[in-house]
PDB file of N, CA and C in Angstrom:
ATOM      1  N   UNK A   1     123.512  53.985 141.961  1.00  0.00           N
ATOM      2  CA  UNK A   1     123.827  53.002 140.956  1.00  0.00           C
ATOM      3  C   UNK A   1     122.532  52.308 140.545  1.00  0.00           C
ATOM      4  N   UNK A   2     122.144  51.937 139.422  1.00  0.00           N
ATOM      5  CA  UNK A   2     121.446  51.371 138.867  1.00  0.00           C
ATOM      6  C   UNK A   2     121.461  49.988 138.452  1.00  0.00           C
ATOM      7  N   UNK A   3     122.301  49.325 138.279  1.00  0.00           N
ATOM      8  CA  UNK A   3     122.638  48.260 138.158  1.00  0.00           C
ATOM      9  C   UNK A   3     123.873  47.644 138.676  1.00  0.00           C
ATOM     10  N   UNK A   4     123.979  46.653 139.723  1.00  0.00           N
ATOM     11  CA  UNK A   4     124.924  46.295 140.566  1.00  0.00           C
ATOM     12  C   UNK A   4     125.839  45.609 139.698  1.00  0.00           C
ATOM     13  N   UNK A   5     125.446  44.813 138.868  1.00  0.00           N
ATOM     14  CA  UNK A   5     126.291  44.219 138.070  1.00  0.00           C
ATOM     15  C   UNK A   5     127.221  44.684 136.920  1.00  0.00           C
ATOM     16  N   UNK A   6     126.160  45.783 136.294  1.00  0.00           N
ATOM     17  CA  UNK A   6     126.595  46.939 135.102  1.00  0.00           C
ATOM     18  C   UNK A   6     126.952  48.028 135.587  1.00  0.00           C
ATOM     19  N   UNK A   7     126.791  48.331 136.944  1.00  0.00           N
ATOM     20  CA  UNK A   7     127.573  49.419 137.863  1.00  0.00           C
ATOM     21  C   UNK A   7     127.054  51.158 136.470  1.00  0.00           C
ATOM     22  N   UNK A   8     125.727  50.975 135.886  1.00  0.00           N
ATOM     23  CA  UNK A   8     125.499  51.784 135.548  1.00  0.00           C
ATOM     24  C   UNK A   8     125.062  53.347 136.548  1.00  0.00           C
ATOM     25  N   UNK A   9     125.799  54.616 136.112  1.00  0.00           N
ATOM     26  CA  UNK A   9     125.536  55.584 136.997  1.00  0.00           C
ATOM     27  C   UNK A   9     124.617  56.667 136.707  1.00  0.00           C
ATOM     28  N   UNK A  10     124.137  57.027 137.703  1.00  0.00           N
ATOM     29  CA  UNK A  10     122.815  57.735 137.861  1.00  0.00           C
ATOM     30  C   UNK A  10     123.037  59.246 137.001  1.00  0.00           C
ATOM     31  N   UNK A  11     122.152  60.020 136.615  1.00  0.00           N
ATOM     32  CA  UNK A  11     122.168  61.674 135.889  1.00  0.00           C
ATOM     33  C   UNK A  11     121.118  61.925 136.309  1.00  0.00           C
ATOM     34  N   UNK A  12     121.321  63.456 136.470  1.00  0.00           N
ATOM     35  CA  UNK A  12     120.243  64.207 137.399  1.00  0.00           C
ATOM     36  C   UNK A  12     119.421  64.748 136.716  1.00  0.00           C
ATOM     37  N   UNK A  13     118.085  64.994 136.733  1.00  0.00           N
ATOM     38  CA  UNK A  13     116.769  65.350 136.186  1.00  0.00           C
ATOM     39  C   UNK A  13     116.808  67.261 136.367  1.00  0.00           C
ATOM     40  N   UNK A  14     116.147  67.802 135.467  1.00  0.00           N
ATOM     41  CA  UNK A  14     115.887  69.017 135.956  1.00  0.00           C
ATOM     42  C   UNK A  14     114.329  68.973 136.566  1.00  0.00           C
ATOM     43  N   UNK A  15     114.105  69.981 136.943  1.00  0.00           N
ATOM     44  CA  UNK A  15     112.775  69.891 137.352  1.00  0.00           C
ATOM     45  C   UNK A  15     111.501  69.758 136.320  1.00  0.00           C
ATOM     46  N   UNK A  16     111.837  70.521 135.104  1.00  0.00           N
ATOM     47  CA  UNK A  16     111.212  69.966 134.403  1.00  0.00           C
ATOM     48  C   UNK A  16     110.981  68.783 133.525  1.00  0.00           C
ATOM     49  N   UNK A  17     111.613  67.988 133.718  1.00  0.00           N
ATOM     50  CA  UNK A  17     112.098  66.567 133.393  1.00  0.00           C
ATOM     51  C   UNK A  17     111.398  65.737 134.600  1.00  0.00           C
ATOM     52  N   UNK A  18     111.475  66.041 135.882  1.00  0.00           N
ATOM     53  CA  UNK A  18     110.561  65.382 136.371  1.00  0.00           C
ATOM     54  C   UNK A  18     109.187  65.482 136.365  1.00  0.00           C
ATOM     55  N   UNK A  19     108.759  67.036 136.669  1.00  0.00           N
ATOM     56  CA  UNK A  19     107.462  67.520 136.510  1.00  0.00           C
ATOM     57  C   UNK A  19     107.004  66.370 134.912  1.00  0.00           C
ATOM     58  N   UNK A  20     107.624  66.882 134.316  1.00  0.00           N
ATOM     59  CA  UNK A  20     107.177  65.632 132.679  1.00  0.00           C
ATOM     60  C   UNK A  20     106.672  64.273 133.303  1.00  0.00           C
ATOM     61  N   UNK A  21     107.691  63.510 133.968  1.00  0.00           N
ATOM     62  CA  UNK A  21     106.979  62.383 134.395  1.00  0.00           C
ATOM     63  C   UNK A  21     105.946  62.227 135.399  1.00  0.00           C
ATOM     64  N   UNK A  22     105.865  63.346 136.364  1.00  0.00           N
ATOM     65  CA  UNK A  22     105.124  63.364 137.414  1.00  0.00           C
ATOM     66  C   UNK A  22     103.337  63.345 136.639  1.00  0.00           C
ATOM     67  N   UNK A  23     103.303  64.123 135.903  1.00  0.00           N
ATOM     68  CA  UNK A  23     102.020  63.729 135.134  1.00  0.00           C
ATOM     69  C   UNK A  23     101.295  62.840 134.807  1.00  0.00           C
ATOM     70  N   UNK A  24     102.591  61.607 134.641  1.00  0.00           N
ATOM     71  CA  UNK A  24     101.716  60.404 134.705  1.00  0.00           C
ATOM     72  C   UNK A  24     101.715  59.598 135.957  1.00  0.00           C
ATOM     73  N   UNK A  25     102.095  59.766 136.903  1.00  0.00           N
ATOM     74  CA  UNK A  25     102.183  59.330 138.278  1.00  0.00           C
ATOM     75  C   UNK A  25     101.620  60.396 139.354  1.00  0.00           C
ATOM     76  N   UNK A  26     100.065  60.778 139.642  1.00  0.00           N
ATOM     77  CA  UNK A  26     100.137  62.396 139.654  1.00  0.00           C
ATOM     78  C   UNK A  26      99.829  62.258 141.544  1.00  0.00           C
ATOM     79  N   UNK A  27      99.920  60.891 141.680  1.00  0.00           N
ATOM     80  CA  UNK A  27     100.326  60.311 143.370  1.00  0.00           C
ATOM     81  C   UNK A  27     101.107  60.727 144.345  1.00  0.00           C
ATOM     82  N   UNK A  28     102.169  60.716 143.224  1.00  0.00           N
ATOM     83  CA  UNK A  28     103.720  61.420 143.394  1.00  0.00           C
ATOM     84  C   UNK A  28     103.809  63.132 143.697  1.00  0.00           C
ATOM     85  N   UNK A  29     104.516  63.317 144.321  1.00  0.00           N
ATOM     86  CA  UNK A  29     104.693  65.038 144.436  1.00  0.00           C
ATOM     87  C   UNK A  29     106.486  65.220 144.558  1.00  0.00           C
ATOM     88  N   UNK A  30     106.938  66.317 143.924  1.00  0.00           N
ATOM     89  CA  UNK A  30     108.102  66.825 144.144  1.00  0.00           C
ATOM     90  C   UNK A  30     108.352  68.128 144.972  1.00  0.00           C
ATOM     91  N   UNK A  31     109.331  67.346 145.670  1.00  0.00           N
ATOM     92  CA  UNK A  31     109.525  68.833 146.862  1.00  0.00           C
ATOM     93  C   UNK A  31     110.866  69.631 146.936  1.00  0.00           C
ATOM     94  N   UNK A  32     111.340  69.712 145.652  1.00  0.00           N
ATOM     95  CA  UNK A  32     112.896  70.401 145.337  1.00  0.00           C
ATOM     96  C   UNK A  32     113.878  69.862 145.055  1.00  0.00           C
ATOM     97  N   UNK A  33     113.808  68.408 146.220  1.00  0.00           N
ATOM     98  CA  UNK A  33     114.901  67.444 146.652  1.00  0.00           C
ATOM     99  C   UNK A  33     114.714  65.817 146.034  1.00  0.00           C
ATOM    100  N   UNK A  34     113.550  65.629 146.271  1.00  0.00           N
ATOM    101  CA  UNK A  34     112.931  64.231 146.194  1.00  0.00           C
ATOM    102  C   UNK A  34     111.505  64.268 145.688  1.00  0.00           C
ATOM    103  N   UNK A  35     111.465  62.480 145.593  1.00  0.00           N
ATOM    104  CA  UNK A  35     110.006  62.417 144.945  1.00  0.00           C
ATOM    105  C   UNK A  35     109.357  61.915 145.840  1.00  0.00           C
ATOM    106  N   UNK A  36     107.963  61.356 146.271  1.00  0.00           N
ATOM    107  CA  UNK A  36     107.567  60.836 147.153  1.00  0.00           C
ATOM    108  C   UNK A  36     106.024  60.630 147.362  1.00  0.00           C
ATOM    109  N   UNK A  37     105.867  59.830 147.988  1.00  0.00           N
ATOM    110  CA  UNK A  37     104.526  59.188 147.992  1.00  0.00           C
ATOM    111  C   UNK A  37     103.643  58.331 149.409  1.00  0.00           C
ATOM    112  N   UNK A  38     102.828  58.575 149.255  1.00  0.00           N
ATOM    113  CA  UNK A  38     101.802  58.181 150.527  1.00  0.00           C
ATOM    114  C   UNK A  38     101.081  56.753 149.340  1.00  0.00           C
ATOM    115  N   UNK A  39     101.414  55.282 150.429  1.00  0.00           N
ATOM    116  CA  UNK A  39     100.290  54.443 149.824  1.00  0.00           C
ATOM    117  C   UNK A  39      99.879  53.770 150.996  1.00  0.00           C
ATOM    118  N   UNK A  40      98.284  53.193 150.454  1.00  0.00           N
ATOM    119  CA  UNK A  40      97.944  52.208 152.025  1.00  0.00           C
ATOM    120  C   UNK A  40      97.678  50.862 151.613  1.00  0.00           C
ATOM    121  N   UNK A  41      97.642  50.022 152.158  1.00  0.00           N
ATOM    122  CA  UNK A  41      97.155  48.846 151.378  1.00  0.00           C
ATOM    123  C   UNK A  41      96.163  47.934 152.695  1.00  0.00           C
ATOM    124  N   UNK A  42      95.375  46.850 151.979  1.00  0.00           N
ATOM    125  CA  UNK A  42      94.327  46.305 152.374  1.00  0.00           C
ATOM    126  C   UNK A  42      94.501  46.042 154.282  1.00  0.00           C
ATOM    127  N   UNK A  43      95.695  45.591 154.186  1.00  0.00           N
ATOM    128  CA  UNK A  43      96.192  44.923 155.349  1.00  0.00           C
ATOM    129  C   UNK A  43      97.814  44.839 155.781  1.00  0.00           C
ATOM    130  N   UNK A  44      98.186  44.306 157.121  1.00  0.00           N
ATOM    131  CA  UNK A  44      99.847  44.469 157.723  1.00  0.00           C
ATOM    132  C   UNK A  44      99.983  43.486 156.574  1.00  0.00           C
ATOM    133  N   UNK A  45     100.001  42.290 155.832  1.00  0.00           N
ATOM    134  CA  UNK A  45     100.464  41.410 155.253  1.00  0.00           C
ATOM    135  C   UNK A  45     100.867  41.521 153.965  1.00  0.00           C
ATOM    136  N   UNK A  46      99.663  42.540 153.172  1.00  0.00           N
ATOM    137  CA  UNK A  46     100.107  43.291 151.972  1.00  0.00           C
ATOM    138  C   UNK A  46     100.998  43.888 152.158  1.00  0.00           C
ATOM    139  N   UNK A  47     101.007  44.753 152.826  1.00  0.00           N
ATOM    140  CA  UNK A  47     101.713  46.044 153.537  1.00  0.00           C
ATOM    141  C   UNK A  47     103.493  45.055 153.176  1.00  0.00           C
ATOM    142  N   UNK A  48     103.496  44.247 153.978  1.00  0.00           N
ATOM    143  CA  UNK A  48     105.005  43.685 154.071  1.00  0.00           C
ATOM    144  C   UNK A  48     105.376  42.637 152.793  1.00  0.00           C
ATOM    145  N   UNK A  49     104.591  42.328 151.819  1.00  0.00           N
ATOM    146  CA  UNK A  49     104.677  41.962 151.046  1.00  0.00           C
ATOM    147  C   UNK A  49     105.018  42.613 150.069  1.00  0.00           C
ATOM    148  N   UNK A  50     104.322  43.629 149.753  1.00  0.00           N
ATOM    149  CA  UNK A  50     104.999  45.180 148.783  1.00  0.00           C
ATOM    150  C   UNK A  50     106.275  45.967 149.169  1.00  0.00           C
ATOM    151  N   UNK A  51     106.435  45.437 150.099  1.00  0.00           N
ATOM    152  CA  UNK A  51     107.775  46.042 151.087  1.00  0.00           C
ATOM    153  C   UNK A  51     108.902  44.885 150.935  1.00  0.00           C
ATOM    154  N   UNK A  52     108.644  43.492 150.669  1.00  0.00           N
ATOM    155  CA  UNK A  52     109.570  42.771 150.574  1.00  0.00           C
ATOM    156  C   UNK A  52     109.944  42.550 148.968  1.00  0.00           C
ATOM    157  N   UNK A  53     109.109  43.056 148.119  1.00  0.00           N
ATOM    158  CA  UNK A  53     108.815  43.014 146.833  1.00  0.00           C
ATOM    159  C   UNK A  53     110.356  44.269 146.700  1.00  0.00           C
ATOM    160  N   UNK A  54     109.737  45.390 147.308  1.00  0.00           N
ATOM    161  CA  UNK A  54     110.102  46.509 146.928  1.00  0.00           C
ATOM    162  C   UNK A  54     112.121  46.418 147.375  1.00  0.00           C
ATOM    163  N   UNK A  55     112.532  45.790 148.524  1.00  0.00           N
ATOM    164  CA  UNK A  55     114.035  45.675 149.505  1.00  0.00           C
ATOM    165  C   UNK A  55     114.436  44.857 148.199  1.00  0.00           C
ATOM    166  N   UNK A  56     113.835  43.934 147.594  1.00  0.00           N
ATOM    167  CA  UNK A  56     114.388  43.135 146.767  1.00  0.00           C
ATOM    168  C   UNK A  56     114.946  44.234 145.704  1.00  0.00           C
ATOM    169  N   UNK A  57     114.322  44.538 144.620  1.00  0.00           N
ATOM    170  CA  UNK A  57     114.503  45.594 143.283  1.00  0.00           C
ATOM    171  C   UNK A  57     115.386  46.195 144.171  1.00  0.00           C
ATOM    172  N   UNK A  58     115.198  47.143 144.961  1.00  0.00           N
ATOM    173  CA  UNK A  58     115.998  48.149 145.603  1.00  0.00           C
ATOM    174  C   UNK A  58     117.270  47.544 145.591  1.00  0.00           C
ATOM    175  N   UNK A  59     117.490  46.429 146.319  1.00  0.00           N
ATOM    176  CA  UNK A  59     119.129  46.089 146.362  1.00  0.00           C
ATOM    177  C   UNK A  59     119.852  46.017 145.355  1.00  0.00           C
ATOM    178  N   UNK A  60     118.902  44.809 144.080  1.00  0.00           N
ATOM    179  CA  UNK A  60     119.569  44.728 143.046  1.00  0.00           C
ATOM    180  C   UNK A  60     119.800  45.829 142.251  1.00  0.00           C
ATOM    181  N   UNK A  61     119.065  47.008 142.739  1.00  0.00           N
ATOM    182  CA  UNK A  61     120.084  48.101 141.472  1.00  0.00           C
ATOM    183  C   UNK A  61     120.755  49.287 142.770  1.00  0.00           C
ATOM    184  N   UNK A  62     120.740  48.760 143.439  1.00  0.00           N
ATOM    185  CA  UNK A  62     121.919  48.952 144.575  1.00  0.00           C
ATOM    186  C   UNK A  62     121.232  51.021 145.047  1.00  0.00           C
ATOM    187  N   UNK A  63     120.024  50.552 144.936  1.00  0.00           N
ATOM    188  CA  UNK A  63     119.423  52.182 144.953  1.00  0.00           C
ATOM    189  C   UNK A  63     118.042  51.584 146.268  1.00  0.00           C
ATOM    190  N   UNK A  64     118.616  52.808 147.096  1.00  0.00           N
ATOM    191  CA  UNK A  64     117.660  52.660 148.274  1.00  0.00           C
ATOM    192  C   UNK A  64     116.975  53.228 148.553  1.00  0.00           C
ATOM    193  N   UNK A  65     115.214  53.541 149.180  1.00  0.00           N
ATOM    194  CA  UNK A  65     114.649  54.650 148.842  1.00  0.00           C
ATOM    195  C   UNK A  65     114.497  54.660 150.142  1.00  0.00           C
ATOM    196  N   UNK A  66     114.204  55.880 151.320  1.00  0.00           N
ATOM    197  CA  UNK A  66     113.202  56.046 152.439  1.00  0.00           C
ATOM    198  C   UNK A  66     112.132  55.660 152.643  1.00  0.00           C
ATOM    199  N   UNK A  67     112.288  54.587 153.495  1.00  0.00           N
ATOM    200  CA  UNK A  67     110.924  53.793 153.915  1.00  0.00           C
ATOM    201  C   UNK A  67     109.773  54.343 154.945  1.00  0.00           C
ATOM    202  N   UNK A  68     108.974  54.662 155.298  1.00  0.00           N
ATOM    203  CA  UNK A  68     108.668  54.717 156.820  1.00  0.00           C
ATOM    204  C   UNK A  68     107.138  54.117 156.790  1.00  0.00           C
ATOM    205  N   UNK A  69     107.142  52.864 157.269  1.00  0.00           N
ATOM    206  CA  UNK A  69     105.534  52.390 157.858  1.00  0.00           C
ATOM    207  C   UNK A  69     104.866  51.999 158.869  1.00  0.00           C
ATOM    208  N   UNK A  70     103.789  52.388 158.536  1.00  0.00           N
ATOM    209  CA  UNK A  70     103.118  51.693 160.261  1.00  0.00           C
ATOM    210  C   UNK A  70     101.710  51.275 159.447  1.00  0.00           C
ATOM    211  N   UNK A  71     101.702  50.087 160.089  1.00  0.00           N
ATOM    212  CA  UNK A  71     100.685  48.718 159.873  1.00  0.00           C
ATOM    213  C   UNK A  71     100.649  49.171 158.432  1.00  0.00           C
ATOM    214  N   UNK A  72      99.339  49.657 157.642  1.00  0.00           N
ATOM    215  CA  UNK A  72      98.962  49.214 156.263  1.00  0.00           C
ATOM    216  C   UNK A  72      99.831  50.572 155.599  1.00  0.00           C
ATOM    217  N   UNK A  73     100.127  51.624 156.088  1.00  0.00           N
ATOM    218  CA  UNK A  73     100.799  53.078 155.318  1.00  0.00           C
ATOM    219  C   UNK A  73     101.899  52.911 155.348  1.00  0.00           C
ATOM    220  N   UNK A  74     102.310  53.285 154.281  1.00  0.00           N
ATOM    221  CA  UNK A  74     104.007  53.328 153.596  1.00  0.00           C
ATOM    222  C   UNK A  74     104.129  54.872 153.119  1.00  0.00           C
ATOM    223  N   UNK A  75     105.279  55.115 153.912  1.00  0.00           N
ATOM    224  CA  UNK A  75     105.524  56.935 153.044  1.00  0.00           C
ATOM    225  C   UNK A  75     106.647  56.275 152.066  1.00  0.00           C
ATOM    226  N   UNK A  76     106.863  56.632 151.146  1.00  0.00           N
ATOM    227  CA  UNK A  76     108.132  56.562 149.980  1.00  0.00           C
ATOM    228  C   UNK A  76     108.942  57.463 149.929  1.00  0.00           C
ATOM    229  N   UNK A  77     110.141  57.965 149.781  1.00  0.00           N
ATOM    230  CA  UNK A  77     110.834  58.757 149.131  1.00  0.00           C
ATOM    231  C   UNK A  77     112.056  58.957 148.616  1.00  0.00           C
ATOM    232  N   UNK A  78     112.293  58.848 147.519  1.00  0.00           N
ATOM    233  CA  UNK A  78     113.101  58.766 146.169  1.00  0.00           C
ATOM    234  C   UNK A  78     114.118  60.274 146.180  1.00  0.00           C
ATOM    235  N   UNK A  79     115.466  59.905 146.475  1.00  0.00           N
ATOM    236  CA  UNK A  79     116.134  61.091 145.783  1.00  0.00           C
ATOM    237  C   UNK A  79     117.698  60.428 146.106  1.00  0.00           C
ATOM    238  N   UNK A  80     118.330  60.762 144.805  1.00  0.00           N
ATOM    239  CA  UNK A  80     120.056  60.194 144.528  1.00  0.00           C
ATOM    240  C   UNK A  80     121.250  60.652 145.290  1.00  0.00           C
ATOM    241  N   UNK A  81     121.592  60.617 145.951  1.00  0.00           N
ATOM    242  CA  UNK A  81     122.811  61.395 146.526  1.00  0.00           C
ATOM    243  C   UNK A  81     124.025  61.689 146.072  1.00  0.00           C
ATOM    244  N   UNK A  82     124.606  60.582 145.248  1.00  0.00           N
ATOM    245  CA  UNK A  82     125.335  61.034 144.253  1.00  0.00           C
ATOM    246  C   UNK A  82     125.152  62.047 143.405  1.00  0.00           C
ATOM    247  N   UNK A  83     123.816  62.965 143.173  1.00  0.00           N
ATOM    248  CA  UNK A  83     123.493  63.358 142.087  1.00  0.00           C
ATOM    249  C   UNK A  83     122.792  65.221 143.154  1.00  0.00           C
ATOM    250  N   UNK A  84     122.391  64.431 144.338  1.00  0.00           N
ATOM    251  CA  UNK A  84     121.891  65.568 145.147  1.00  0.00           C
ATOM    252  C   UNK A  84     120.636  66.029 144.556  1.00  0.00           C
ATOM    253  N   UNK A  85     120.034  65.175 144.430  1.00  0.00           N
ATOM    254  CA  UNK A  85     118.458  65.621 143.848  1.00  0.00           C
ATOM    255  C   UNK A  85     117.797  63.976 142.833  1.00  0.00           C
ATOM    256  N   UNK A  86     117.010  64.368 142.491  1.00  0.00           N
ATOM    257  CA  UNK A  86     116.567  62.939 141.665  1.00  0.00           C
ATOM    258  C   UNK A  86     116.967  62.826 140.525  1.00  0.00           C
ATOM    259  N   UNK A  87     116.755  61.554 140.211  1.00  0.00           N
ATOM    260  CA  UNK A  87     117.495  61.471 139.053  1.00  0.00           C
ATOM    261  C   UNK A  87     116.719  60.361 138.364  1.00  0.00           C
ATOM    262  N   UNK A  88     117.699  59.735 136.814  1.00  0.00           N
ATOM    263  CA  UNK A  88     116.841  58.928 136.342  1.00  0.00           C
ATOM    264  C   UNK A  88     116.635  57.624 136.707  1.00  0.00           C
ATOM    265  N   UNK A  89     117.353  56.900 137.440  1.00  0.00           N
ATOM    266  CA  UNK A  89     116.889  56.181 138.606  1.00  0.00           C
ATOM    267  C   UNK A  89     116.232  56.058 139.553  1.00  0.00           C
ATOM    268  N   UNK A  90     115.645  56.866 139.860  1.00  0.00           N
ATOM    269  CA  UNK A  90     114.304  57.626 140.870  1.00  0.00           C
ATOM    270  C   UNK A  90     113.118  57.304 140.205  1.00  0.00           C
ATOM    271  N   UNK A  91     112.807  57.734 138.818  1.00  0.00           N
ATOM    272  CA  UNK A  91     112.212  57.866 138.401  1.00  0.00           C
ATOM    273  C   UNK A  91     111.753  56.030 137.487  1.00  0.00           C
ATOM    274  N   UNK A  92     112.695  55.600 137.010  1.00  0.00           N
ATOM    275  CA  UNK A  92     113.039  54.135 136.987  1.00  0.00           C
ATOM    276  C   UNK A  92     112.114  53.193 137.869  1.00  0.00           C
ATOM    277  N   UNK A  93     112.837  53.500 138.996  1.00  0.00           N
ATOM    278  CA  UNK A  93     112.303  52.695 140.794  1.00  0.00           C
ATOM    279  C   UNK A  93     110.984  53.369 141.021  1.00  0.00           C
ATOM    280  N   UNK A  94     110.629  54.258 140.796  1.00  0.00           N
ATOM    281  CA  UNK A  94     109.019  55.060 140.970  1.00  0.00           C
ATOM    282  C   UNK A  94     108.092  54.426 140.342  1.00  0.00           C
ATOM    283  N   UNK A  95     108.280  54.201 138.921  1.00  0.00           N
ATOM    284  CA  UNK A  95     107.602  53.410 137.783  1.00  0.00           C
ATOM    285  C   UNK A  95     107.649  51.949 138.442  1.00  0.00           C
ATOM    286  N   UNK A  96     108.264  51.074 138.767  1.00  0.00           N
ATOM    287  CA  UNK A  96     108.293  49.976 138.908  1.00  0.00           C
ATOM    288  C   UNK A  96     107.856  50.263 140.783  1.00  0.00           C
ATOM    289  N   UNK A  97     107.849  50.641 141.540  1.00  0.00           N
ATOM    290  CA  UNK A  97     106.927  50.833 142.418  1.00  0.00           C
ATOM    291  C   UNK A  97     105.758  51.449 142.163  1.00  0.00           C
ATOM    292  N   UNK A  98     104.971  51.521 140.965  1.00  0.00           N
ATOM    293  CA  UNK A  98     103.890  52.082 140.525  1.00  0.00           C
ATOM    294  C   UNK A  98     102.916  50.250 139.933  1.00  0.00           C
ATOM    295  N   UNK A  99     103.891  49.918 139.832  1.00  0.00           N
ATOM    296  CA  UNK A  99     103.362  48.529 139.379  1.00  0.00           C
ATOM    297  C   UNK A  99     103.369  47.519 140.442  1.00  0.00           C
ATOM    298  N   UNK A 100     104.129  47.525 140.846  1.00  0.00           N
ATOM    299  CA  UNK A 100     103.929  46.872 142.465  1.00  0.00           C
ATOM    300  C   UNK A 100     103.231  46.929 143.233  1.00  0.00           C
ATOM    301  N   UNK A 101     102.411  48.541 143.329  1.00  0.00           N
ATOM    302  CA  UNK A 101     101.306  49.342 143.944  1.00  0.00           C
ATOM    303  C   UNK A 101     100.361  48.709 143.335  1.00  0.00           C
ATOM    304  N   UNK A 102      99.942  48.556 142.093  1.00  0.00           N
ATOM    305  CA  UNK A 102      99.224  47.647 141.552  1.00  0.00           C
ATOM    306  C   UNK A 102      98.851  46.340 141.553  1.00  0.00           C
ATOM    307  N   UNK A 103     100.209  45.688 141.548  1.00  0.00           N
ATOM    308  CA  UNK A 103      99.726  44.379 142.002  1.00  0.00           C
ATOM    309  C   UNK A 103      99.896  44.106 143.435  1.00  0.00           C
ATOM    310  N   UNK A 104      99.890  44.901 144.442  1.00  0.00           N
ATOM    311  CA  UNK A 104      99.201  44.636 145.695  1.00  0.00           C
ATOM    312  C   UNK A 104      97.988  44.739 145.954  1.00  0.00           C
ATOM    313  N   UNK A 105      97.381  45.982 145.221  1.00  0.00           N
ATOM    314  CA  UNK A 105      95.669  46.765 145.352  1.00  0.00           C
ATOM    315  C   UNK A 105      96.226  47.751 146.418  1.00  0.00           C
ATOM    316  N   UNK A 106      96.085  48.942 145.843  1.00  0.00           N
ATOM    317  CA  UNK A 106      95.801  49.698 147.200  1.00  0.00           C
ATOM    318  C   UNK A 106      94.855  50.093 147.710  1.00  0.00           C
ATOM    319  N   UNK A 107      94.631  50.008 149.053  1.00  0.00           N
ATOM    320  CA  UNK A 107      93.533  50.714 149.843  1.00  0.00           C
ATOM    321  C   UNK A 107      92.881  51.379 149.155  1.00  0.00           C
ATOM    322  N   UNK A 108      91.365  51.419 149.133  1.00  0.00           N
ATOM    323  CA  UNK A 108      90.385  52.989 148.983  1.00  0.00           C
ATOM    324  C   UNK A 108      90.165  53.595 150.161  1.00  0.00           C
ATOM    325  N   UNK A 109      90.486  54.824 149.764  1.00  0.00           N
ATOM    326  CA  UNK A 109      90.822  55.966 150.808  1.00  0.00           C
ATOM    327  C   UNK A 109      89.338  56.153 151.417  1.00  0.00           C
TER     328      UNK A 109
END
């Protein structure tokens, strides 16, 4: 669901529909199923700040992504279950975790 309030529902991407967006996010990789991403940031405090940024959006459009971190690394990964693959809500929440990534700073590798 995309919107908790508008109970708007998710449609599924083909692969080339994502590959399209993946071009401009080229961070991102698709693995059949999902989208997903490796970020690091300066410090544990960023780290949980982009993470509390991120539980927030997530709830309100009632769409949850796979978290997994330790201290400053966050793995991401995006895919609909209703839909069994990604969709345009994935891609939605990707973009707006692309800006979030931003206004935290991420790490130089």
């Amino acid at each position: 669901m995309y919107n908790k309030v508008k109970r708007v529902a998710a449609f599924p991407l083909s692969t080339a529909e994502i590959s399209k967006h993946l071009v401009k996010h080229p961070k991102w990789s698709y693995d059949g199923l999902r989208i997903s991403r490796d970020v690091a940031f300066k410090d544990f405090e960023t780290t949980w700040s982009f993470l509390g940024q991120l539980a927030m959006r997530s709830h309100l459009w009632g769409h949850h992504p796979t978290i997994t971190t330790t201290y400053n690394k966050v793995n991401l990964r995006l895919t609909t279950h209703d839909v069994n693959g990604v969709s345009d809500i994935d891609i939605k929440l990707m973009e707006r975790i692309e800006g979030y990534i931003a206004g935290h700073g991420e790490a130089s590798a």
